[in-house]
C-alpha atoms as a PDB file:
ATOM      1  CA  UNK A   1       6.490 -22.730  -7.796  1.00  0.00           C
ATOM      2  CA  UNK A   2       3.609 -23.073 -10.375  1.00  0.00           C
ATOM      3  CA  UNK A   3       4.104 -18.893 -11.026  1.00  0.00           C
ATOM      4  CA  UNK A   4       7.844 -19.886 -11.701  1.00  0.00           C
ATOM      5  CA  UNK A   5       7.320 -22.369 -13.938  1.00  0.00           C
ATOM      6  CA  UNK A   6       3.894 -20.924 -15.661  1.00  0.00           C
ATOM      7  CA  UNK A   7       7.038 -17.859 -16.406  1.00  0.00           C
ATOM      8  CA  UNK A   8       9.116 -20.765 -17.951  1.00  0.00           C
ATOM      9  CA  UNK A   9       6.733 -21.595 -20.196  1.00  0.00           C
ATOM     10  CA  UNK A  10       5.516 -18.597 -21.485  1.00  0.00           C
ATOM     11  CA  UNK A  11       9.349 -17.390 -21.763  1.00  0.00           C
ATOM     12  CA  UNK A  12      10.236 -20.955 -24.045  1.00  0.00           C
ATOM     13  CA  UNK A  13       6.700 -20.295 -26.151  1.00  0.00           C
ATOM     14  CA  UNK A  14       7.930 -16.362 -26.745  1.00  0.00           C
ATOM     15  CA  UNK A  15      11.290 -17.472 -27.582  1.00  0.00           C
ATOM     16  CA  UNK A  16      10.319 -20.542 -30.181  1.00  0.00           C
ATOM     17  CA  UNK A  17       7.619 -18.326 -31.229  1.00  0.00           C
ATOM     18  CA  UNK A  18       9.368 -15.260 -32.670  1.00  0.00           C
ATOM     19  CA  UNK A  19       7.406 -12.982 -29.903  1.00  0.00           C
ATOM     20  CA  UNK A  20       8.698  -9.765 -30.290  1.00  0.00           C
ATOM     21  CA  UNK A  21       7.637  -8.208 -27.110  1.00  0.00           C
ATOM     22  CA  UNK A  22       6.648  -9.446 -23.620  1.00  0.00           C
ATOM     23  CA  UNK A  23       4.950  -7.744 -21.076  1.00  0.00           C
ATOM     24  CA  UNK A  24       5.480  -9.519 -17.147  1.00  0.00           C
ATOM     25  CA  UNK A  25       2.934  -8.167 -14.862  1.00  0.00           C
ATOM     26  CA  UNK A  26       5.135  -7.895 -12.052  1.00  0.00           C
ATOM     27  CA  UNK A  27       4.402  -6.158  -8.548  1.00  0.00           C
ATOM     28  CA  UNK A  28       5.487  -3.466  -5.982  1.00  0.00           C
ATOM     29  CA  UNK A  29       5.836  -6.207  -3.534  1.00  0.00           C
ATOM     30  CA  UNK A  30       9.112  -7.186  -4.759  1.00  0.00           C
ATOM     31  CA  UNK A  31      10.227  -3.806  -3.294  1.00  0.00           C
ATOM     32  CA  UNK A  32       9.287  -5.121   0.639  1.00  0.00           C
ATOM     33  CA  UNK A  33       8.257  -3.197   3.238  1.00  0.00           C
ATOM     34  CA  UNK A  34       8.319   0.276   2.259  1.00  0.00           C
ATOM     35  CA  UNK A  35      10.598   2.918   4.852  1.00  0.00           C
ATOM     36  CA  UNK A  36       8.606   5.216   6.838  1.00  0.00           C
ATOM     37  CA  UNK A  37      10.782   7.694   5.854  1.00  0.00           C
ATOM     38  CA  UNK A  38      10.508   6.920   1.836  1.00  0.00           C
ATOM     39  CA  UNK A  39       7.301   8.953   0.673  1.00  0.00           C
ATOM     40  CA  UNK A  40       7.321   6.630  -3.165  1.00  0.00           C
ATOM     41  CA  UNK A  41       9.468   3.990  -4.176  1.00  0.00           C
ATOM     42  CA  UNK A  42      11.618   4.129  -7.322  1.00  0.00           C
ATOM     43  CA  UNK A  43      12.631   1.701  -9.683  1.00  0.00           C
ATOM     44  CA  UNK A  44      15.962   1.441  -8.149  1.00  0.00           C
ATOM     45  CA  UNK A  45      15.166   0.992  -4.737  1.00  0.00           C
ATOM     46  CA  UNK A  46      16.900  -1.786  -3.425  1.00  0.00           C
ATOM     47  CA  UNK A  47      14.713  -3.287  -0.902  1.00  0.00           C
ATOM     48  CA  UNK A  48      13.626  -6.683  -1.055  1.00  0.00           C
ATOM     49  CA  UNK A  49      11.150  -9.004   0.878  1.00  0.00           C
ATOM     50  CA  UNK A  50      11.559 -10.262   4.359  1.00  0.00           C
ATOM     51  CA  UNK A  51      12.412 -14.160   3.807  1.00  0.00           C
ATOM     52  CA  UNK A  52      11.685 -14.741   7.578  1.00  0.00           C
ATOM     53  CA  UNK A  53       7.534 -13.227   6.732  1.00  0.00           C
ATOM     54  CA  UNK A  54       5.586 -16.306   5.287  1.00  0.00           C
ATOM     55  CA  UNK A  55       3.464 -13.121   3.646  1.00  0.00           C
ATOM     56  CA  UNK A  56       6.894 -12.205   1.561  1.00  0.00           C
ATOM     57  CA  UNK A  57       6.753 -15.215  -0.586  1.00  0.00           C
ATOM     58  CA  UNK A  58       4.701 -13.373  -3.381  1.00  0.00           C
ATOM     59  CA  UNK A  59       7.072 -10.301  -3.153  1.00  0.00           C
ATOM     60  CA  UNK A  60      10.216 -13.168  -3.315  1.00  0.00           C
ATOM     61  CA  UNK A  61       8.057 -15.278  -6.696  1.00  0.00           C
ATOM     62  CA  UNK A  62       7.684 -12.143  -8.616  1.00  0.00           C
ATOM     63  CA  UNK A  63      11.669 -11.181  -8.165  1.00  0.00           C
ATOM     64  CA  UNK A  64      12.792 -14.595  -9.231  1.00  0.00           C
ATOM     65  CA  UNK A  65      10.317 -14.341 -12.266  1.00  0.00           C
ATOM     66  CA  UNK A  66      11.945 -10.496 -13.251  1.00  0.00           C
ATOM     67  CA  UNK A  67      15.050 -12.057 -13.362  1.00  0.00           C
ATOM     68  CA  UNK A  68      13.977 -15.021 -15.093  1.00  0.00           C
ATOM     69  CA  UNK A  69      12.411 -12.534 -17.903  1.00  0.00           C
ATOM     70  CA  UNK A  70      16.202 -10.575 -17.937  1.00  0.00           C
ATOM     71  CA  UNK A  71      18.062 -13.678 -19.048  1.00  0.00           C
ATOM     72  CA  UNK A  72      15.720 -15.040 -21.033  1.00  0.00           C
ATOM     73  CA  UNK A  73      16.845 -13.105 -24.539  1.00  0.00           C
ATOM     74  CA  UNK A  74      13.138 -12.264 -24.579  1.00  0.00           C
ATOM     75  CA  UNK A  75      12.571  -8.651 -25.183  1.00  0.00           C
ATOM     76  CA  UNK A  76      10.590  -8.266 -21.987  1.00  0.00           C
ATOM     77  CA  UNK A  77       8.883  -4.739 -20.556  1.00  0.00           C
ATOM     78  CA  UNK A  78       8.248  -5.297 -16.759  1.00  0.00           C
ATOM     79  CA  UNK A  79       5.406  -3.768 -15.008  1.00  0.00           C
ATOM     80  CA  UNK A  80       5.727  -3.476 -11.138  1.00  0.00           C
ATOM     81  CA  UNK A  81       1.618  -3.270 -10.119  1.00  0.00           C
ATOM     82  CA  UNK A  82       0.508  -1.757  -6.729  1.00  0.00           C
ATOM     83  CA  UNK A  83      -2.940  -0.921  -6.206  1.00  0.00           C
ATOM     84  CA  UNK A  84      -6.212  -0.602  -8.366  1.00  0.00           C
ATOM     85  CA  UNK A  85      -9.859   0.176  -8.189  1.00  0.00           C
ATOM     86  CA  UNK A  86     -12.729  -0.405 -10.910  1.00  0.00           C
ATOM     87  CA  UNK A  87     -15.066  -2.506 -12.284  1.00  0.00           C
ATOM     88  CA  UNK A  88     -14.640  -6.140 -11.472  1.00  0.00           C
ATOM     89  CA  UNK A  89     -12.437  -5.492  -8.590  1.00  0.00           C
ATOM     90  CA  UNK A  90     -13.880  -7.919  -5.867  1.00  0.00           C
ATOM     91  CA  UNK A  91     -15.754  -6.577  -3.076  1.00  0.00           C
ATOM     92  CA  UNK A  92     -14.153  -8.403  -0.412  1.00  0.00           C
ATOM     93  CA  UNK A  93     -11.954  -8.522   2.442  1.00  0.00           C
ATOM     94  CA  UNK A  94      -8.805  -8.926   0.718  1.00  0.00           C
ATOM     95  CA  UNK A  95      -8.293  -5.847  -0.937  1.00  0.00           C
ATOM     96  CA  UNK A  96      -9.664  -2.707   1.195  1.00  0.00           C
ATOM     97  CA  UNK A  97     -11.111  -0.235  -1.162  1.00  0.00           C
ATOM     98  CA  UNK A  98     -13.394  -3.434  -2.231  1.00  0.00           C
ATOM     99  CA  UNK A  99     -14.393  -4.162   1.527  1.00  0.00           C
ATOM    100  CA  UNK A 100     -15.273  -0.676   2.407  1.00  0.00           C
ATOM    101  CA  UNK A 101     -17.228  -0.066  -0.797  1.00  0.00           C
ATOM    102  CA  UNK A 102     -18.837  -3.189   0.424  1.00  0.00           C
ATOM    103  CA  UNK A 103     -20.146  -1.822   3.591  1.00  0.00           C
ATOM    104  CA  UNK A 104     -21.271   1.758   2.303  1.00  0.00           C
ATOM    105  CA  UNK A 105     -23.534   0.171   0.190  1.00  0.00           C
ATOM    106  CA  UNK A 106     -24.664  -2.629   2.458  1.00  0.00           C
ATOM    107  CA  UNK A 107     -25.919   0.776   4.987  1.00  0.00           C
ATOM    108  CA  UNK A 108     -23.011   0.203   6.864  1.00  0.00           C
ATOM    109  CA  UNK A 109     -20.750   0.580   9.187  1.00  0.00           C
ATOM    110  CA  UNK A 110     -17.076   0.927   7.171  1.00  0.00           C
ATOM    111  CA  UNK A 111     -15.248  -1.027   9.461  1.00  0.00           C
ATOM    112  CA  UNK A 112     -11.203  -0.852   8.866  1.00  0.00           C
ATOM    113  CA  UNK A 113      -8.841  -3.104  11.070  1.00  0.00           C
ATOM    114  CA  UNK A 114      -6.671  -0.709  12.243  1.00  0.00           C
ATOM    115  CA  UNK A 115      -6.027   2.681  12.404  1.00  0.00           C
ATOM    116  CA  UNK A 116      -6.276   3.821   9.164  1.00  0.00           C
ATOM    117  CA  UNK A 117      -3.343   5.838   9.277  1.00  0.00           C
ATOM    118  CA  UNK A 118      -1.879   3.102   6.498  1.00  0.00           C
ATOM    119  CA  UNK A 119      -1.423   5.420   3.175  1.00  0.00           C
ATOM    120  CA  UNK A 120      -1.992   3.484  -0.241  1.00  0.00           C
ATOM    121  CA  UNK A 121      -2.779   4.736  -3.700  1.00  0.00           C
ATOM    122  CA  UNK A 122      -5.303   3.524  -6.308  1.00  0.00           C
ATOM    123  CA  UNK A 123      -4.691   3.798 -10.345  1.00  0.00           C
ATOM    124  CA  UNK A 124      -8.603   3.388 -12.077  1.00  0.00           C
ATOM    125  CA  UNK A 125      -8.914   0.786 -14.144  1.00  0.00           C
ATOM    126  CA  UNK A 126      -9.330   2.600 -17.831  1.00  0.00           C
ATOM    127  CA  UNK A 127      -5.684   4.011 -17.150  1.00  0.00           C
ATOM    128  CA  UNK A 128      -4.129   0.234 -16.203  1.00  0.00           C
ATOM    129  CA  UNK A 129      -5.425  -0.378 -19.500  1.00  0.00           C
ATOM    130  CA  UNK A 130      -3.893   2.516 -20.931  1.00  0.00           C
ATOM    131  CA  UNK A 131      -0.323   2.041 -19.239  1.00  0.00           C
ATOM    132  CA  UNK A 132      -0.166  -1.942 -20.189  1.00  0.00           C
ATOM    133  CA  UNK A 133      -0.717  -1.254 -23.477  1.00  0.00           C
ATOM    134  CA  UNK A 134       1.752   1.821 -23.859  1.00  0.00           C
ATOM    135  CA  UNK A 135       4.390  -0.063 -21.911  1.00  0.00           C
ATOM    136  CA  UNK A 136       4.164  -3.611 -24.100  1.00  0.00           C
ATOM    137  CA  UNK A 137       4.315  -1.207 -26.864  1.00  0.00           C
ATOM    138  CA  UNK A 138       7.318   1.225 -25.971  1.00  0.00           C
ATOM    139  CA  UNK A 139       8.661   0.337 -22.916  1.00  0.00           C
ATOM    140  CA  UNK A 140      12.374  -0.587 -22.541  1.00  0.00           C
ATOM    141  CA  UNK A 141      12.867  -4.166 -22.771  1.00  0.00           C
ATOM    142  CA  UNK A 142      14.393  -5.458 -19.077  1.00  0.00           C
ATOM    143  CA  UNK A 143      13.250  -2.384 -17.202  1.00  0.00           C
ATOM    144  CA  UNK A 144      10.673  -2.255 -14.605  1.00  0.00           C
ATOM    145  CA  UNK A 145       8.545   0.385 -14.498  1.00  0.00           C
ATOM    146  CA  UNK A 146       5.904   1.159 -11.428  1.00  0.00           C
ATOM    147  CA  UNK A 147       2.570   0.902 -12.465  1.00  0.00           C
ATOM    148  CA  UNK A 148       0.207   2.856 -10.331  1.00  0.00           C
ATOM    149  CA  UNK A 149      -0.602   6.573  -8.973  1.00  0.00           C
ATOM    150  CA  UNK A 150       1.746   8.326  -6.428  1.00  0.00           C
ATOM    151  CA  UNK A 151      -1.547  10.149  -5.016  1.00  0.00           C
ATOM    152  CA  UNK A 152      -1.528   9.142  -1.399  1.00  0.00           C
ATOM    153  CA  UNK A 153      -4.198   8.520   0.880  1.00  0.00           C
ATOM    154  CA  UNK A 154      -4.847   6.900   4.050  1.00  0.00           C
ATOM    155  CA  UNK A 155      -7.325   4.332   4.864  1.00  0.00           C
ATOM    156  CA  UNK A 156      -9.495   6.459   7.011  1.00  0.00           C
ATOM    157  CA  UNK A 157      -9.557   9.160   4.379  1.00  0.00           C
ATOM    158  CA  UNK A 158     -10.254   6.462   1.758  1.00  0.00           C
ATOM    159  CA  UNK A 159     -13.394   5.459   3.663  1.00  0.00           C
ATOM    160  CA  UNK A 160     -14.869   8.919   4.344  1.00  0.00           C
ATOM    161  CA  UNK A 161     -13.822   9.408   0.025  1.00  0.00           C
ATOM    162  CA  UNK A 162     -16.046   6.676  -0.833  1.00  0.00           C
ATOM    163  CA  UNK A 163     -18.806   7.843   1.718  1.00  0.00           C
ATOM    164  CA  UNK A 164     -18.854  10.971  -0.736  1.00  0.00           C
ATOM    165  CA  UNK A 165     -19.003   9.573  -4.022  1.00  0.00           C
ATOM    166  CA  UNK A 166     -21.403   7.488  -3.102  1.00  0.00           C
ATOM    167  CA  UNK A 167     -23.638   9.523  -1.393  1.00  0.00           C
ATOM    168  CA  UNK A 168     -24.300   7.050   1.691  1.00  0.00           C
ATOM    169  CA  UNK A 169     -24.081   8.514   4.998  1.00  0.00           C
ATOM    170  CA  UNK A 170     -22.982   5.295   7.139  1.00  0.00           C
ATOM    171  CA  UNK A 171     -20.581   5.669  10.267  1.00  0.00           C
ATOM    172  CA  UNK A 172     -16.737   4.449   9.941  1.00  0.00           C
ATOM    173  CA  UNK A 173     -15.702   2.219  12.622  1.00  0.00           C
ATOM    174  CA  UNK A 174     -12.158   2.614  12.824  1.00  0.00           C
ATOM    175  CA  UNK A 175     -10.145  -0.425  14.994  1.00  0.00           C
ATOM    176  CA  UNK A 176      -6.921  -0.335  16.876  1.00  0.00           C
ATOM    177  CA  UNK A 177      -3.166  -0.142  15.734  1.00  0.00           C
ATOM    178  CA  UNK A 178      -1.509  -3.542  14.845  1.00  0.00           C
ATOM    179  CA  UNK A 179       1.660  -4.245  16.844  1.00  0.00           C
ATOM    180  CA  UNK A 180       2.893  -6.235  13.506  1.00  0.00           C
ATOM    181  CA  UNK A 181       1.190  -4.904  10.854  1.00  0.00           C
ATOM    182  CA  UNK A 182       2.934  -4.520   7.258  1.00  0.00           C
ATOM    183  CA  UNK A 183       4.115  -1.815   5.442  1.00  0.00           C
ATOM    184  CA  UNK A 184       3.082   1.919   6.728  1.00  0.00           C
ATOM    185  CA  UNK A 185       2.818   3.253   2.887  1.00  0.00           C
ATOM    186  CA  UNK A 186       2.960   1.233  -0.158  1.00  0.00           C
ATOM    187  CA  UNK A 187       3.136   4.303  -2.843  1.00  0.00           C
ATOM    188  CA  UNK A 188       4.790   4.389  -5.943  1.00  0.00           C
ATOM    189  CA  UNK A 189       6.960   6.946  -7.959  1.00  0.00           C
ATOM    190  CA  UNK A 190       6.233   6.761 -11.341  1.00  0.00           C
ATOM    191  CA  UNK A 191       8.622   9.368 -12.875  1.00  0.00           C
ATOM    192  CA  UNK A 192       9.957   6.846 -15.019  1.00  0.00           C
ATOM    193  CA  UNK A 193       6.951   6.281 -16.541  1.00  0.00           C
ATOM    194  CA  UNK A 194       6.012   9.851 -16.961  1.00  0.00           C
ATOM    195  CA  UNK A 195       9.050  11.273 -17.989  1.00  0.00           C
ATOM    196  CA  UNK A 196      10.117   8.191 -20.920  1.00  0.00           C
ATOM    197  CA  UNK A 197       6.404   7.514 -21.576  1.00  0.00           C
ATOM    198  CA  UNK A 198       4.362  10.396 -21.080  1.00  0.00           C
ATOM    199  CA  UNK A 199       1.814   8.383 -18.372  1.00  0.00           C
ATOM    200  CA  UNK A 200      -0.038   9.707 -15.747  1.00  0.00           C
ATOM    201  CA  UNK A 201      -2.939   9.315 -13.700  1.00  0.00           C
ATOM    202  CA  UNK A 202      -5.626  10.820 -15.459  1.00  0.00           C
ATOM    203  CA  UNK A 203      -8.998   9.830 -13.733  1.00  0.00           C
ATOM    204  CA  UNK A 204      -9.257  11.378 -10.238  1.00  0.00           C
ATOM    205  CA  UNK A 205      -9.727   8.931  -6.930  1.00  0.00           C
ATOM    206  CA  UNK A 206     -13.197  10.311  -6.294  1.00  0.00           C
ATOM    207  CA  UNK A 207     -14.082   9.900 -10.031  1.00  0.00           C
ATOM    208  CA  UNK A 208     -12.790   6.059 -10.246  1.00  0.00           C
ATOM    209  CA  UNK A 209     -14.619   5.712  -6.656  1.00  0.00           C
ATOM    210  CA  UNK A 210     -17.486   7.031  -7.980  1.00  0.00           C
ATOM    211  CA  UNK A 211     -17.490   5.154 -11.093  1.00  0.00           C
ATOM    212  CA  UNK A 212     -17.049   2.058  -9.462  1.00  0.00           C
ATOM    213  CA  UNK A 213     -19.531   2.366  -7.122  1.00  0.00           C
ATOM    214  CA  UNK A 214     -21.869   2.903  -9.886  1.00  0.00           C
ATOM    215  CA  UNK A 215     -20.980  -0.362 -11.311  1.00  0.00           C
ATOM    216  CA  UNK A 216     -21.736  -2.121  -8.106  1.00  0.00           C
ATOM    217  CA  UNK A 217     -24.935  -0.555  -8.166  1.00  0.00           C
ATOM    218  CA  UNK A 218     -25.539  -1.714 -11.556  1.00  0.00           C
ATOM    219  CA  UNK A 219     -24.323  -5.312 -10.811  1.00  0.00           C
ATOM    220  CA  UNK A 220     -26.772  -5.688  -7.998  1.00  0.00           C
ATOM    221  CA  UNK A 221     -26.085  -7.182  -4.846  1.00  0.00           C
ATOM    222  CA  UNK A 222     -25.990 -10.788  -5.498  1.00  0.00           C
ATOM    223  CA  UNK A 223     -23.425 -10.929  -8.229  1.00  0.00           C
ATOM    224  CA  UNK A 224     -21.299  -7.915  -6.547  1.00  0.00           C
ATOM    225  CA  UNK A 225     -20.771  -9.574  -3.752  1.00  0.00           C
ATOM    226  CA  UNK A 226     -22.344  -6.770  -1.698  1.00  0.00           C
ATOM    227  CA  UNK A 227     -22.554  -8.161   2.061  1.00  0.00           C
ATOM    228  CA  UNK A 228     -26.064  -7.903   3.237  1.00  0.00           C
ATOM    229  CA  UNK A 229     -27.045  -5.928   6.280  1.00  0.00           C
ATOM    230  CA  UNK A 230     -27.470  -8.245   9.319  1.00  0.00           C
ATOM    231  CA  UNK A 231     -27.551  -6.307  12.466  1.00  0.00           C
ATOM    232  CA  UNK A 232     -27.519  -9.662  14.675  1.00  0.00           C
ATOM    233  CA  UNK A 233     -23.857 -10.635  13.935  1.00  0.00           C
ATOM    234  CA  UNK A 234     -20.811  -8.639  13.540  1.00  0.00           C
ATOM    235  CA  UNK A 235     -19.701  -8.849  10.289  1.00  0.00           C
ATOM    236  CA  UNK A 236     -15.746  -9.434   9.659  1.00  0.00           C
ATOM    237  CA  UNK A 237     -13.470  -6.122   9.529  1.00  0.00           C
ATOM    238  CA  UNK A 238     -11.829  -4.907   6.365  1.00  0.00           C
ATOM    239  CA  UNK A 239      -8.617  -5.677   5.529  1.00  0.00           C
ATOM    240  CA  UNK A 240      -6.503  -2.682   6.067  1.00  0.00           C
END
């Protein structure tokens, strides 16, 4: 509820304000669980979240706050974010990428809990920047647009990536299939935003791996959040 109402009140200061544009930083959750059979999700897909999943009430918050942008007489652009990597992105459990860079450069192993046949997709953090700023600036008002790359990859693959950018040589531990795990894929198409705006991925995956990693590196290990090598305790799996 605070999400809906922190929306309220940035939608009333806009409108008393004279804000001419508004960008809502929206996500691909609102789309729910992505079909096997749908390789990237368009704007128009009409999915939604599963209101039975306790996990779905951040997919639901974000729908309720789109359409509270629509009808507010706000010109609003509406970004629908799915997955990042860069500097600053925590190195933790809750976003993958982050927990496997973890490992590689705590010597190891990357441990994913799953599979990894799971296929995701990661937009570098310079070319967020870039998109945000292009669509607050000449996006349609009261249109989403995906935010993200449609380059697939699958968790395993995205492990063994980041073993080669950075240059570690650590074995991936790779865990069993969930009976009730989430979505398969969660991959956008970004046509839209191409084709009206001229964006595109522009920084490769092993590039913004690389570069990343390098930050880490530079951070040190304290401040990073790097997870120290203890080879007397299992450390918890990544989130996959």
């Amino acid at each position: 509820m605070q999400t809906l109402r922190g929306t309220e009140r940035v939608l009333h200061f806009a409108s008393t304000r004279g804000a001419r544009r508004l960008l809502f930083a929206s996500s691909g959750a609102v789309y729910g669980r992505q079909p096997a059979d749908l390789g990237h999700i368009p704007e128009d897909y009409r999915g939604a979240p599963d209101p039975t999943d306790p996990a779905s009430a951040y997919g639901e918050m974000k729908r309720l706050c789109e359409l509270l942008c629509v009808k507010s007489g706000v010109d609003c652009v509406i970004s629908r974010g799915f997955a990042f990597v860069g500097p600053y992105l925590p190195l933790t459990d809750k976003f993958a990428v982050g927990g496997f860079i973890r490992d590689a450069l705590a010597g190891g192993p990357i441990r994913i809990n799953g599979d990894g046949t799971p296929l995701r997709s990661y937009l570098y953090a310079a070319d967020l920047a870039i998109w945000l700023l292009t669509l607050l600036v000449r996006g349609k008002p009261s249109t989403p647009y995906n935010l993200g790359s449609d380059h697939a990859i699958a968790l395993a693959d995205l492990a063994a990536t980041i073993l080669y950018a950075s240059g570690d040589h650590v074995p991936i531990e790779i865990g069993q299939p969930h009976m009730n795990r989430g979505a398969v894929r969660y991959i956008p198409a970004i046509e839209r935003a191409r084709a009206e705006l001229g964006l595109t991925p522009r920084i490769p995956l092993t590039s913004a791996l690389g570069k990343t990693i390098k930050w880490a590196r530079k951070l040190g290990s304290v401040e990073s959040g790097l997870r120290q090598p203890d080879r007397n305790s299992a450390a918890k799996p990544a989130a996959a």
